[in-house]
Structures are given as C-alpha cells and as structure tokens.
C-alpha atoms as a PDB file:
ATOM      1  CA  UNK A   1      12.731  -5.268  11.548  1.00  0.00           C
ATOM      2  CA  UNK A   2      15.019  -7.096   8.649  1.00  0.00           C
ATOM      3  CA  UNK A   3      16.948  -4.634   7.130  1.00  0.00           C
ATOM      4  CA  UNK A   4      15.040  -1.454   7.872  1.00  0.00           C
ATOM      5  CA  UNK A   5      11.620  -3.826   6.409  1.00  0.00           C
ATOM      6  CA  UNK A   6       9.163  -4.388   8.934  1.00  0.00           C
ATOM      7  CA  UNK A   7       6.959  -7.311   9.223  1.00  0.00           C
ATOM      8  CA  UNK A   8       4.137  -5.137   7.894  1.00  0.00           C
ATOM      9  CA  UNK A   9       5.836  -4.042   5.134  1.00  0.00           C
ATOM     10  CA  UNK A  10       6.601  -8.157   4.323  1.00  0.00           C
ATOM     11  CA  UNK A  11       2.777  -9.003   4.944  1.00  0.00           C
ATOM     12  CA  UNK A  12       1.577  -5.903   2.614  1.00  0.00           C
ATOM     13  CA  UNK A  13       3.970  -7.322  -0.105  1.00  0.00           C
ATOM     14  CA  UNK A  14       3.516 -10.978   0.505  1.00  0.00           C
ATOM     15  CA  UNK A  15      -0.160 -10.471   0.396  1.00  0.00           C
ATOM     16  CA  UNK A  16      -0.557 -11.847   4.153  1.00  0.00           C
ATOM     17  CA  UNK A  17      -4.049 -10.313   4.440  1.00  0.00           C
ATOM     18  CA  UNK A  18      -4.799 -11.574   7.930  1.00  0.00           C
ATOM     19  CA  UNK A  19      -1.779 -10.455   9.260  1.00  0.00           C
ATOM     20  CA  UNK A  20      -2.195  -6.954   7.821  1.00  0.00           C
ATOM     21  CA  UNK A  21      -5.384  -6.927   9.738  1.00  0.00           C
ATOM     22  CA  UNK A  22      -3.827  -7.621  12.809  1.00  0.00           C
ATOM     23  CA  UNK A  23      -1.237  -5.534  12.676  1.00  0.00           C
ATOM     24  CA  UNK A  24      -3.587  -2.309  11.976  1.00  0.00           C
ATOM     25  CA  UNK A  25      -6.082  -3.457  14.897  1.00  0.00           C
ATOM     26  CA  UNK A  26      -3.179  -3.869  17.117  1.00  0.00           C
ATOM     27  CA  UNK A  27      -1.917  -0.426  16.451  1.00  0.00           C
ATOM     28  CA  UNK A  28       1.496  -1.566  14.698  1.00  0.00           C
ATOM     29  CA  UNK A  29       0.943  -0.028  11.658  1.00  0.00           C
ATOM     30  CA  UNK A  30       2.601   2.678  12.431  1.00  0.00           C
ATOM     31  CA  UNK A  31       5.125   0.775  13.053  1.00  0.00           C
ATOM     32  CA  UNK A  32       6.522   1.329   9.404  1.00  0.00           C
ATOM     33  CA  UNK A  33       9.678   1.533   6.820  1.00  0.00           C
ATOM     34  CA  UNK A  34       8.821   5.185   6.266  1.00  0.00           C
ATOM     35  CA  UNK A  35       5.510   5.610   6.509  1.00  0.00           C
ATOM     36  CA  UNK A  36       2.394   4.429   5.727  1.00  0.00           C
ATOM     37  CA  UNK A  37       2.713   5.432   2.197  1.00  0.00           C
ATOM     38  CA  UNK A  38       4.911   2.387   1.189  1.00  0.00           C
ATOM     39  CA  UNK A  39       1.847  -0.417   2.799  1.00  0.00           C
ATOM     40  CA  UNK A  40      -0.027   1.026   0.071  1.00  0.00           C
ATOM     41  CA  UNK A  41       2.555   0.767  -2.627  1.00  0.00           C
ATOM     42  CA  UNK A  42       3.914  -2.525  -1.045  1.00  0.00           C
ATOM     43  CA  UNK A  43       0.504  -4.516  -1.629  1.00  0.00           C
ATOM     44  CA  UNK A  44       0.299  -2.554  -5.253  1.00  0.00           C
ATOM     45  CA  UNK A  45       3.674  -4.074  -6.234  1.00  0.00           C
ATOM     46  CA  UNK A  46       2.702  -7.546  -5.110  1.00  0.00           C
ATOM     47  CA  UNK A  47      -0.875  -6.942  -6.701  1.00  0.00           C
ATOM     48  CA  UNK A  48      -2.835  -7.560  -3.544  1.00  0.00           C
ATOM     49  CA  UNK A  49      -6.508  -5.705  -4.439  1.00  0.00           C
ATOM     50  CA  UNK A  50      -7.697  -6.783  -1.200  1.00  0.00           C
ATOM     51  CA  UNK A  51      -5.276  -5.515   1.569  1.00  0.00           C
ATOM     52  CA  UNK A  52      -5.339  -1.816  -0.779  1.00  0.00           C
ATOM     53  CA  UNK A  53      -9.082  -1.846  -0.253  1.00  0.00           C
ATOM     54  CA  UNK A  54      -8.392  -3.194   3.600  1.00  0.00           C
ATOM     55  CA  UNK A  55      -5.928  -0.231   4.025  1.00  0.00           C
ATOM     56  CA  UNK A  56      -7.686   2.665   2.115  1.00  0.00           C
ATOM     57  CA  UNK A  57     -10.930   1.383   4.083  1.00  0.00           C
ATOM     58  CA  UNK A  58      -8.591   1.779   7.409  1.00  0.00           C
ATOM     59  CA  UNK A  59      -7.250   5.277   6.815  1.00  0.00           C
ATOM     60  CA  UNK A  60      -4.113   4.543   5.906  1.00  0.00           C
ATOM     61  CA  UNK A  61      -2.584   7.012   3.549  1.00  0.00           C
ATOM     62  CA  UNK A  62      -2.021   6.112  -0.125  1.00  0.00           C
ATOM     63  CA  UNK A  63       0.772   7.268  -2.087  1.00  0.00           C
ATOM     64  CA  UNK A  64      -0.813   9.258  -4.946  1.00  0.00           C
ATOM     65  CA  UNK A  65       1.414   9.168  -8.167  1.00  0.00           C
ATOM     66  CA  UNK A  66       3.506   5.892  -6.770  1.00  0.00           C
ATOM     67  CA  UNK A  67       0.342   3.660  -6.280  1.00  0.00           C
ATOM     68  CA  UNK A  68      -0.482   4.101  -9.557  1.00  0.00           C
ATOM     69  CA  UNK A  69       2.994   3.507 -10.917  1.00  0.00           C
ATOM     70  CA  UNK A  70       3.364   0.254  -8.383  1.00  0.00           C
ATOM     71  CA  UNK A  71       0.272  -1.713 -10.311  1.00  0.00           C
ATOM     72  CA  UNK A  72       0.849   0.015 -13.545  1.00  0.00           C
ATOM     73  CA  UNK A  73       4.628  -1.405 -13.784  1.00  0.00           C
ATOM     74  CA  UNK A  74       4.248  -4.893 -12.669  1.00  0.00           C
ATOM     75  CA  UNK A  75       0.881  -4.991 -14.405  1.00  0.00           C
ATOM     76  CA  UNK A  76      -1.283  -5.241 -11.589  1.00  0.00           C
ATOM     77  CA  UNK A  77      -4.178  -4.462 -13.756  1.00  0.00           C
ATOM     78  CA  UNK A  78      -7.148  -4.996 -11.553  1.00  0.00           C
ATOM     79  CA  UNK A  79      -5.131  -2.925  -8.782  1.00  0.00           C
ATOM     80  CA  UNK A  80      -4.403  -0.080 -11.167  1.00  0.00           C
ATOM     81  CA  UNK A  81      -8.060  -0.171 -12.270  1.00  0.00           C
ATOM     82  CA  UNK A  82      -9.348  -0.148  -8.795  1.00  0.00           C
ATOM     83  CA  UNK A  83      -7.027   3.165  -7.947  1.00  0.00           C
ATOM     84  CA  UNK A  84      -8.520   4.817 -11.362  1.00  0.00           C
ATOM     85  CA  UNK A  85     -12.162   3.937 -10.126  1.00  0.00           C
ATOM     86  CA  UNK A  86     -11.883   5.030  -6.862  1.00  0.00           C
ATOM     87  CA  UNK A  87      -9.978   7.799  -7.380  1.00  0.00           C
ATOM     88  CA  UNK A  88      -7.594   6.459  -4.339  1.00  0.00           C
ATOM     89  CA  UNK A  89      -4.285   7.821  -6.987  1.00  0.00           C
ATOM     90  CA  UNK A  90      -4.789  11.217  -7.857  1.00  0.00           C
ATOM     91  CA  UNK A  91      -2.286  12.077 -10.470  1.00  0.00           C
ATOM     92  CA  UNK A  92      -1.476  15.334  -9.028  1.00  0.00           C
ATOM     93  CA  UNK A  93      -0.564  13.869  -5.966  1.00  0.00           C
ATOM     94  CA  UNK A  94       2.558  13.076  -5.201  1.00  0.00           C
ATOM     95  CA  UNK A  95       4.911  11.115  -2.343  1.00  0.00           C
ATOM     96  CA  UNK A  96       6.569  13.037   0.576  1.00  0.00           C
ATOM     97  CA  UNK A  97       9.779  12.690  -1.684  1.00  0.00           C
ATOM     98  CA  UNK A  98       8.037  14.075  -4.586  1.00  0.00           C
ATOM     99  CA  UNK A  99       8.072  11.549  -6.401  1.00  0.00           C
END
C-alpha cells in the first residue's frame, strides 16, 4: 500500500488491465482503499471502458451516483455512455458515504 492506495487501486486508475485481472483471479481485490466501490470509480476517472466492463462482468460492486459523476467530470464520454446503457449507475443509488 502507498499512502492508504493499493496497487489495485493504481492499476484500476492507470488502466493496467492485465494486472486488474490478476489481481481479481488471485483474490486481492478485496484487498482495497475502501472498498470495491472506488475500482469502479478509479477506472471511470482514468476512462478505462474496458477494466469497468472487466469489473462489473466480475461482480465487483459499482458505485451508483459516483460512477457516473467519475466519467461525466473528466469527460469520459464512452464510459459515461456505457454506465447509461447498461444501467450499471442508477441515479438513485448512492455510495456508502452517501454521496
């Protein structure tokens, strides 16, 4: 961990697909900052389509409201319209935090 940011977290936002992969078949995703809410938002701020659709496709939990707000605010168009499509950011959902 490098300050409280695990190498998950890094490879989500980086857009280190592979290594994202790994992680979740070796069981360290839960191995998280929080929880797995912020993977989701992570690879939405760095506008990484295909580790959201590798982590929604693996279970891991989105982050309603926030995922939508990640792509939406750093323009991460074809993330944003992937969440609309599939429905993946409800906007009545919200974080833990309730945000």
């Amino acid at each position: 961990m490098i300050n409280k940011v695990t190498p998950f977290r890094i490879a989500a936002f980086k857009g280190h697909l592979e290594m994202c992969q790994l992680l979740v078949a070796h069981g360290k995703a839960n191995n998280v900052d929080q929880d797995n809410k912020w993977m989701v938002c992570a690879a939405c701020y760095g506008g990484h389509l295909d580790i959201v659709k590798h982590f929604f496709g693996t279970g891991i939990d989105n982050c309603g409201r926030l995922a939508l707000a990640a792509a939406s605010f750093h323009g991460r168009d074809d993330v944003l319209r992937h969440l609309l499509s599939e429905e993946k950011a409800s906007g009545g959902k919200s974080s833990d935090k309730g945000q």
